[in-house]
N, C-alpha and C. Protein backbone atom coordinates (compact mmCIF):
# COMPACT_ATOMS: atom_id res chain seq x y z
N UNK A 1 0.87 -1.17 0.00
CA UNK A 1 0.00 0.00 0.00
C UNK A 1 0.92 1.23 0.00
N UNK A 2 1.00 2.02 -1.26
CA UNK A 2 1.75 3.21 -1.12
C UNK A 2 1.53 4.56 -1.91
N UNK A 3 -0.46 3.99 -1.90
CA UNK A 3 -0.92 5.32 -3.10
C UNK A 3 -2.08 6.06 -1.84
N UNK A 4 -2.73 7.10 -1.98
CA UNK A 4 -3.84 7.20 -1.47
C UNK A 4 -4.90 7.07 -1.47
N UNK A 5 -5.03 6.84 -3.04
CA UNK A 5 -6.14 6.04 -3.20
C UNK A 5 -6.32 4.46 -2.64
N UNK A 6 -5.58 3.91 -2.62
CA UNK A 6 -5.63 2.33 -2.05
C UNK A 6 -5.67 2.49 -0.58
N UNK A 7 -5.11 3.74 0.18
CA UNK A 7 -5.69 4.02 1.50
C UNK A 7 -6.80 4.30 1.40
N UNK A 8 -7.29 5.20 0.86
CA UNK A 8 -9.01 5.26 0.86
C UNK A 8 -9.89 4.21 0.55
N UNK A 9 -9.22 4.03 -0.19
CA UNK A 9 -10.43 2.28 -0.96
C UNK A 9 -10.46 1.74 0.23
N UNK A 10 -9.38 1.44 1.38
CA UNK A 10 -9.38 0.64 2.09
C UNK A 10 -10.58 1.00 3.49
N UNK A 11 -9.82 2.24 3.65
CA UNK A 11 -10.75 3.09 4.92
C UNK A 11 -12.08 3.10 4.58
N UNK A 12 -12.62 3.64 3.25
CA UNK A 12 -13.84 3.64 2.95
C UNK A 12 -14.76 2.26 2.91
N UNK A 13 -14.27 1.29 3.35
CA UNK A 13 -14.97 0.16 3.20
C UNK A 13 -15.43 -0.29 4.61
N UNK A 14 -15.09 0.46 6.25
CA UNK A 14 -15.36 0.25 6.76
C UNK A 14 -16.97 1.28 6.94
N UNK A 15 -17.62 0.38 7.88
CA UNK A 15 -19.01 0.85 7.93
C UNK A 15 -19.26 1.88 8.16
N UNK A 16 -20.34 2.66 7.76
CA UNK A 16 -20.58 4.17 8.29
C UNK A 16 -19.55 5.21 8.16
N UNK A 17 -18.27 5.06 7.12
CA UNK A 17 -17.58 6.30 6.86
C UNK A 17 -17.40 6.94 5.65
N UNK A 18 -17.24 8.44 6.19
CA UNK A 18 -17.23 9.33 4.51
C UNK A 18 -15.64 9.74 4.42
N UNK A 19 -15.38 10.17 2.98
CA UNK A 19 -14.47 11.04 3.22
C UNK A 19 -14.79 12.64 3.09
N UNK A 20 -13.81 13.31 3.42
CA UNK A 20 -14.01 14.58 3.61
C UNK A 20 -12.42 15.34 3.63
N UNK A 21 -12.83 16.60 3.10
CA UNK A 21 -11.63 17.61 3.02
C UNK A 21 -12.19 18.98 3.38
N UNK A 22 -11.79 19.13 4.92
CA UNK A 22 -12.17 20.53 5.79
C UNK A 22 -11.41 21.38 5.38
N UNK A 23 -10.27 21.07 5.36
CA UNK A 23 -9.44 22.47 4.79
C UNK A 23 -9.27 23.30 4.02
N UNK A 24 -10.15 22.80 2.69
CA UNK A 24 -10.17 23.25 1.46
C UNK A 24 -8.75 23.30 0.98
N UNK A 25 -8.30 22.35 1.00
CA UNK A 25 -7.15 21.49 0.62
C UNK A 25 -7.04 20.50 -0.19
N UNK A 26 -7.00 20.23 -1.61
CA UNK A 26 -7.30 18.56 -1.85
C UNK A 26 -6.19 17.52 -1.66
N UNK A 27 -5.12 18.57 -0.51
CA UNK A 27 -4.24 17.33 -0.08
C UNK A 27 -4.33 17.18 0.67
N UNK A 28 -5.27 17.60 1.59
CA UNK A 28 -5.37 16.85 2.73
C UNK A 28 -7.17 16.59 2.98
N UNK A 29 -6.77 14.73 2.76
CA UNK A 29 -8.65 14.31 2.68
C UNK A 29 -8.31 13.02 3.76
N UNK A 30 -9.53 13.26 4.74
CA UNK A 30 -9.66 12.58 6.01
C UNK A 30 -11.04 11.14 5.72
N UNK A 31 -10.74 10.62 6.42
CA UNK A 31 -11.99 9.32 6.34
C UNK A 31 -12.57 9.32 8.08
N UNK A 32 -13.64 10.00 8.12
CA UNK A 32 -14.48 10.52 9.30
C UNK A 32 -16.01 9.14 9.22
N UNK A 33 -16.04 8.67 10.89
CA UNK A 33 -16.60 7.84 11.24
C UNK A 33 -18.21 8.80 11.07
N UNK A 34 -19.53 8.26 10.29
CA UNK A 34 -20.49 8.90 10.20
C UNK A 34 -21.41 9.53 11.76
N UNK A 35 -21.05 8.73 12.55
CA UNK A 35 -22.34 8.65 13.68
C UNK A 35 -21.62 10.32 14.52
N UNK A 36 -20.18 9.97 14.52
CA UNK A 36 -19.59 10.75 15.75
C UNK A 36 -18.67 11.93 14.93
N UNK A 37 -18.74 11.61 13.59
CA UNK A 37 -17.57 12.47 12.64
C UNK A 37 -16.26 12.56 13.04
N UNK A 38 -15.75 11.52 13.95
CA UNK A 38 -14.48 11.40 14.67
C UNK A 38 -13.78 10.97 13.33
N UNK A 39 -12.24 11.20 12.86
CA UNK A 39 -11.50 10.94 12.01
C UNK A 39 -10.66 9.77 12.62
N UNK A 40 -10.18 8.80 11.27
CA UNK A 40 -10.04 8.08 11.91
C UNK A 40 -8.36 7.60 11.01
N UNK A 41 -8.65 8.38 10.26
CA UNK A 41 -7.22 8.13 8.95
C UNK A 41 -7.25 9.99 8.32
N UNK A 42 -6.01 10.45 7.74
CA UNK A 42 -6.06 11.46 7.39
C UNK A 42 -4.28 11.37 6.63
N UNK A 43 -5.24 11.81 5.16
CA UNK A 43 -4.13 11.53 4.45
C UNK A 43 -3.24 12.82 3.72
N UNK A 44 -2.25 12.63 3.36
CA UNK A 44 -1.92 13.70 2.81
C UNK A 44 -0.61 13.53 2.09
N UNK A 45 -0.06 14.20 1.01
CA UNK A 45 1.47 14.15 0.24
C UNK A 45 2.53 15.42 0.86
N UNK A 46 3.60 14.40 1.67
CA UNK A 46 4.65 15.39 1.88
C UNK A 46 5.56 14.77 2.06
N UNK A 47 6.52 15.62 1.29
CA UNK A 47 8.31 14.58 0.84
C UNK A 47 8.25 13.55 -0.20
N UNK A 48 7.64 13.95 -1.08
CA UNK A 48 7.28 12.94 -1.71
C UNK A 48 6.61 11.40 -1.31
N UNK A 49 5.79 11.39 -0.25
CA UNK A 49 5.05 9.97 -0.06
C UNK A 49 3.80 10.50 0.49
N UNK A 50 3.08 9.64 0.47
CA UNK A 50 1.49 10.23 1.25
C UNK A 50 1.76 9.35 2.55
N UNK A 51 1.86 10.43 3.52
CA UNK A 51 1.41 9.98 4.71
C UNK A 51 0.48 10.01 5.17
N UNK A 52 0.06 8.69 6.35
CA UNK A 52 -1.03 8.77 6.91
C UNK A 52 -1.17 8.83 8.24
N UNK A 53 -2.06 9.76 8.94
CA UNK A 53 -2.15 9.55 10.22
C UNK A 53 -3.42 8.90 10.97
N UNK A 54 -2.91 7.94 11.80
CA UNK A 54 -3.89 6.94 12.60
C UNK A 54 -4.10 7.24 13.84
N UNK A 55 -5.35 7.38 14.55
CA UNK A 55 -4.69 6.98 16.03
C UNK A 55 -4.33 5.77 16.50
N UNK A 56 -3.70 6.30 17.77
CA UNK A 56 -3.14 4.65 18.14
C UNK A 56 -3.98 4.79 19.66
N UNK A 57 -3.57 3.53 19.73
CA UNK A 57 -3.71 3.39 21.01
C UNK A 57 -2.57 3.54 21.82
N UNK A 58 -2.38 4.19 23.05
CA UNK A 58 -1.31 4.58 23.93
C UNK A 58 0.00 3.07 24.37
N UNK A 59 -0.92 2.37 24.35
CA UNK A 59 -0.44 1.19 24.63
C UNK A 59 0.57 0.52 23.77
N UNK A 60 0.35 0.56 22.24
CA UNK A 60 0.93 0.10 20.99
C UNK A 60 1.73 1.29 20.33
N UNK A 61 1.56 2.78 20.63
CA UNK A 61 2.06 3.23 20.09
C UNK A 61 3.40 3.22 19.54
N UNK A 62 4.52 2.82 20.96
CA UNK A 62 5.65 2.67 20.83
C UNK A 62 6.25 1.43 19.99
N UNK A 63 5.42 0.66 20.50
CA UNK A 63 5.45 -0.97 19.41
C UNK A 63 5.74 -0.73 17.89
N UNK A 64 4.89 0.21 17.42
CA UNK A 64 4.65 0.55 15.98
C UNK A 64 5.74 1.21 15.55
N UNK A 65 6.09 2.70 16.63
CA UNK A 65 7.58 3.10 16.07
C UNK A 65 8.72 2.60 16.51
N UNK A 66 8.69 1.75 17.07
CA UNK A 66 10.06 1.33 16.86
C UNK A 66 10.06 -0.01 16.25
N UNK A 67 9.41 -0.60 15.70
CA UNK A 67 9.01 -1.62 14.60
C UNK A 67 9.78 -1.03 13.41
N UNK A 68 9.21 -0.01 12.65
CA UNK A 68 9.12 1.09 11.55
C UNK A 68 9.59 1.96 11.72
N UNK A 69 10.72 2.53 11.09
CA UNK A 69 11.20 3.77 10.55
C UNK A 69 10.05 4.83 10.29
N UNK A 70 9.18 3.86 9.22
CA UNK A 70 8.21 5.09 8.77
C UNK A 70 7.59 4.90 9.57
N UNK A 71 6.92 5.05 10.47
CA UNK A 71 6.03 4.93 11.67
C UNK A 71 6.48 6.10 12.59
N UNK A 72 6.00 7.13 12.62
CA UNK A 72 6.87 8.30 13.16
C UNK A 72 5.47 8.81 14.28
N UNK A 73 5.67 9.65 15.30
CA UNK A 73 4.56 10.21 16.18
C UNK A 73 4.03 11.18 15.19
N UNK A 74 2.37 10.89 15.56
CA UNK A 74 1.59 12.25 14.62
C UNK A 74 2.08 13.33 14.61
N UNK A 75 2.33 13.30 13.15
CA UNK A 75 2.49 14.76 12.34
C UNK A 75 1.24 15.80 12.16
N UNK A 76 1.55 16.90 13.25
CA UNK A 76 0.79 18.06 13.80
C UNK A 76 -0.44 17.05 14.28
N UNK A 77 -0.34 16.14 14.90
CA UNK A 77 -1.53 15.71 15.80
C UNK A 77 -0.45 15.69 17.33
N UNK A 78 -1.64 15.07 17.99
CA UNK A 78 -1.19 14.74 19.43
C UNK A 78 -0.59 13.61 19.21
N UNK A 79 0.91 13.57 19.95
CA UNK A 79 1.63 12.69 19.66
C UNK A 79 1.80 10.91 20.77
N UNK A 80 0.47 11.62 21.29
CA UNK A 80 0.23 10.42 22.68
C UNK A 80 -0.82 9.51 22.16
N UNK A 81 -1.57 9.88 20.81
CA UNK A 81 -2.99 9.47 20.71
C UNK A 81 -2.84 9.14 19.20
N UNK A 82 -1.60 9.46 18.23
CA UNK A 82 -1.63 9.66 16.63
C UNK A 82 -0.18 9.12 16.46
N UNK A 83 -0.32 8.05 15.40
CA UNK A 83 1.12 8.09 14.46
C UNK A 83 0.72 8.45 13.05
N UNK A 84 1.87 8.37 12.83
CA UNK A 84 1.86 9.13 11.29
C UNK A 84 2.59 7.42 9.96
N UNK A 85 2.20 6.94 9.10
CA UNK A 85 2.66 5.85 8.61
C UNK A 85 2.86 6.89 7.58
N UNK A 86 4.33 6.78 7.25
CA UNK A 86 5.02 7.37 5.75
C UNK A 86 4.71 6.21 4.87
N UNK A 87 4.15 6.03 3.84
CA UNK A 87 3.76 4.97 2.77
C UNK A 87 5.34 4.77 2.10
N UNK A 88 6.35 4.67 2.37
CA UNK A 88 7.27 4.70 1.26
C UNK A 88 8.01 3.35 0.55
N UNK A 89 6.72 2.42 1.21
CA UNK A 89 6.86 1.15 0.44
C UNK A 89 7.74 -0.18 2.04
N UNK A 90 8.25 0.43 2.94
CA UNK A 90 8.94 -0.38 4.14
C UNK A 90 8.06 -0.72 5.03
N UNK A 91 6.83 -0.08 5.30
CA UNK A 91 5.70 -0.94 5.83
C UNK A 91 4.76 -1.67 5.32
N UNK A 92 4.50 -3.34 5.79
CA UNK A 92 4.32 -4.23 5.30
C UNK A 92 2.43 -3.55 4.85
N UNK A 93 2.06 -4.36 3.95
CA UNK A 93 0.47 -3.75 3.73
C UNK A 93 -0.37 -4.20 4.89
N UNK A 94 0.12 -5.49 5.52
CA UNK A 94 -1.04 -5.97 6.27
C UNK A 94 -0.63 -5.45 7.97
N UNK A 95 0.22 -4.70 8.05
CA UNK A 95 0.57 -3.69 9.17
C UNK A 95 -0.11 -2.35 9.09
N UNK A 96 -0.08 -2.00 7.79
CA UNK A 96 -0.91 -0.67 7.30
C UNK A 96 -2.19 -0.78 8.12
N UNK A 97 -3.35 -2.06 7.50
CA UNK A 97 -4.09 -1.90 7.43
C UNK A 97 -4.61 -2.34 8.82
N UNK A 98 -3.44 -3.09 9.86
CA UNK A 98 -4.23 -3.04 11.20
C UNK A 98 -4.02 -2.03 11.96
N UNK A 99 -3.11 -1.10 11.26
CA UNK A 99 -3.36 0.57 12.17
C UNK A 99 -4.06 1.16 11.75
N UNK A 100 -4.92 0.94 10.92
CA UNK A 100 -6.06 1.63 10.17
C UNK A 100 -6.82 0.69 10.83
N UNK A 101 -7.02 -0.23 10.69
CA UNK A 101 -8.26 -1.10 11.33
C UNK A 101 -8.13 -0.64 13.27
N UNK A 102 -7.27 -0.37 13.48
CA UNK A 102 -7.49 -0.32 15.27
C UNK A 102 -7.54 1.38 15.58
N UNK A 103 -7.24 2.20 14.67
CA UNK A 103 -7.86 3.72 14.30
C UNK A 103 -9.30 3.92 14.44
N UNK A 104 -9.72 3.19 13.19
CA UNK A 104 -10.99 3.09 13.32
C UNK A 104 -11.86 2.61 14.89
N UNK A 105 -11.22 1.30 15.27
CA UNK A 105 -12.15 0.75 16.51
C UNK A 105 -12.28 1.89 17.46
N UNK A 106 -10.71 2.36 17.31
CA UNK A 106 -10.73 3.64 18.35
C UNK A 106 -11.95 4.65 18.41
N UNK A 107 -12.49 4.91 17.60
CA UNK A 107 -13.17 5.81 17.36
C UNK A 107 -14.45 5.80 17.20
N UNK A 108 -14.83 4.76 16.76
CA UNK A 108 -15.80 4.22 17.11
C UNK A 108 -17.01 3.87 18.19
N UNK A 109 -18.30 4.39 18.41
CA UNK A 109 -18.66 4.45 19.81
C UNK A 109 -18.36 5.60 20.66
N UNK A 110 -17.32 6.26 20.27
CA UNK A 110 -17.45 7.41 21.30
C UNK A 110 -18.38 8.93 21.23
N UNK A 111 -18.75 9.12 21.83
CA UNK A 111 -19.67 9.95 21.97
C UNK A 111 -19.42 11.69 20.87
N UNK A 112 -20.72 11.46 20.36
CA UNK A 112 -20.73 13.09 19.59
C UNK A 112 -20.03 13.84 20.65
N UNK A 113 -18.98 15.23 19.98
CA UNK A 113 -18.58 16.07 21.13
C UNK A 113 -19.32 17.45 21.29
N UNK A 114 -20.44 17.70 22.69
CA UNK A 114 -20.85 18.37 22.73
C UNK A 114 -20.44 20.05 22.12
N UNK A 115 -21.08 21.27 21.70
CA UNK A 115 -20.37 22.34 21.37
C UNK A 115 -20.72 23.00 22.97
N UNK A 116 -19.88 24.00 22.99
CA UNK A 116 -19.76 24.91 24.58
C UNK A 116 -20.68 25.54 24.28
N UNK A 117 -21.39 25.81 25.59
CA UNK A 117 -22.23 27.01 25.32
C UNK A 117 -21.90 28.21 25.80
N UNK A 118 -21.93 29.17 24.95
CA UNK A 118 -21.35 30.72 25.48
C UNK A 118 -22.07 30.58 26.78
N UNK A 119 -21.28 31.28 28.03
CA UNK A 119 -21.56 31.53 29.59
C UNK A 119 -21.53 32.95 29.69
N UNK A 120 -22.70 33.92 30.51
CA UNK A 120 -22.71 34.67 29.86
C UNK A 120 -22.48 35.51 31.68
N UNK A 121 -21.20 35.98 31.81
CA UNK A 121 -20.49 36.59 33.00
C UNK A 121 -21.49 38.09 34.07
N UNK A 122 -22.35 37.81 34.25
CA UNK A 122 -22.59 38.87 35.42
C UNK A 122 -21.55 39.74 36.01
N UNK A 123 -21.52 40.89 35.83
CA UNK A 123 -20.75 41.91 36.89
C UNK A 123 -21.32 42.20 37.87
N UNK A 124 -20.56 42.24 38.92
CA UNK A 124 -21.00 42.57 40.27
C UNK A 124 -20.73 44.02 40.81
N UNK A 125 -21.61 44.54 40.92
CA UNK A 125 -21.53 45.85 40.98
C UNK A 125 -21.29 46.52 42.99
């Protein structure tokens, strides 16, 4: 696996997800879980490879990078909760796709995130 389209084909086949591009970017297009719109893969081209970022689980994270070279802590994500898989052909496909498959579980089930509601400050006179 080292195109983005074959990441998407892949992500998009799990249940209930779209893709989407918030940034108005078309290099950077995310695969968002429908119920909770939690992201769960987010892809993008830089240095010449499309990287992808997964979450991980806290537990495996370290497992993964130091397995993999390309397996680096999320790029501009939180680096406790996200790796980043550089596609540049050294990670195996069926490693790809269980950090994409345990991304997804992650995310899955967890709750819509409420919006704040403006609080509206009394002065005390």
């Amino acid at each position: 696996m080292t195109t983005r389209e074959e990441v998407l084909a892949y992500c998009l086949g799990f249940p209930n997800v779209y893709q989407d591009a918030p940034f108005h970017d078309d290099n950077w297009q995310l695969v968002r879980y429908r119920k909770n719109r939690k992201t769960f893969a987010l892809t993008y081209e830089r240095e010449g490879n499309i990287w992808v970022n997964v979450k991980v689980n806290p537990e495996w994270r370290d497992f993964w990078r130091q397995t993999y070279e390309a397996v680096i802590p999320g790029w501009h994500q939180n680096k406790e909760h996200w790796n980043t898989i550089i596609l540049d052909g050294s990670v195996p496909e069926n490693d790809i796709k269980r950090m994409i498959s345990e991304s997804y579980d992650l995310i899955v089930g967890k709750p819509v995130r409420k919006q704040k509601k403006s609080v509206k400050v009394q002065r005390r006179l």
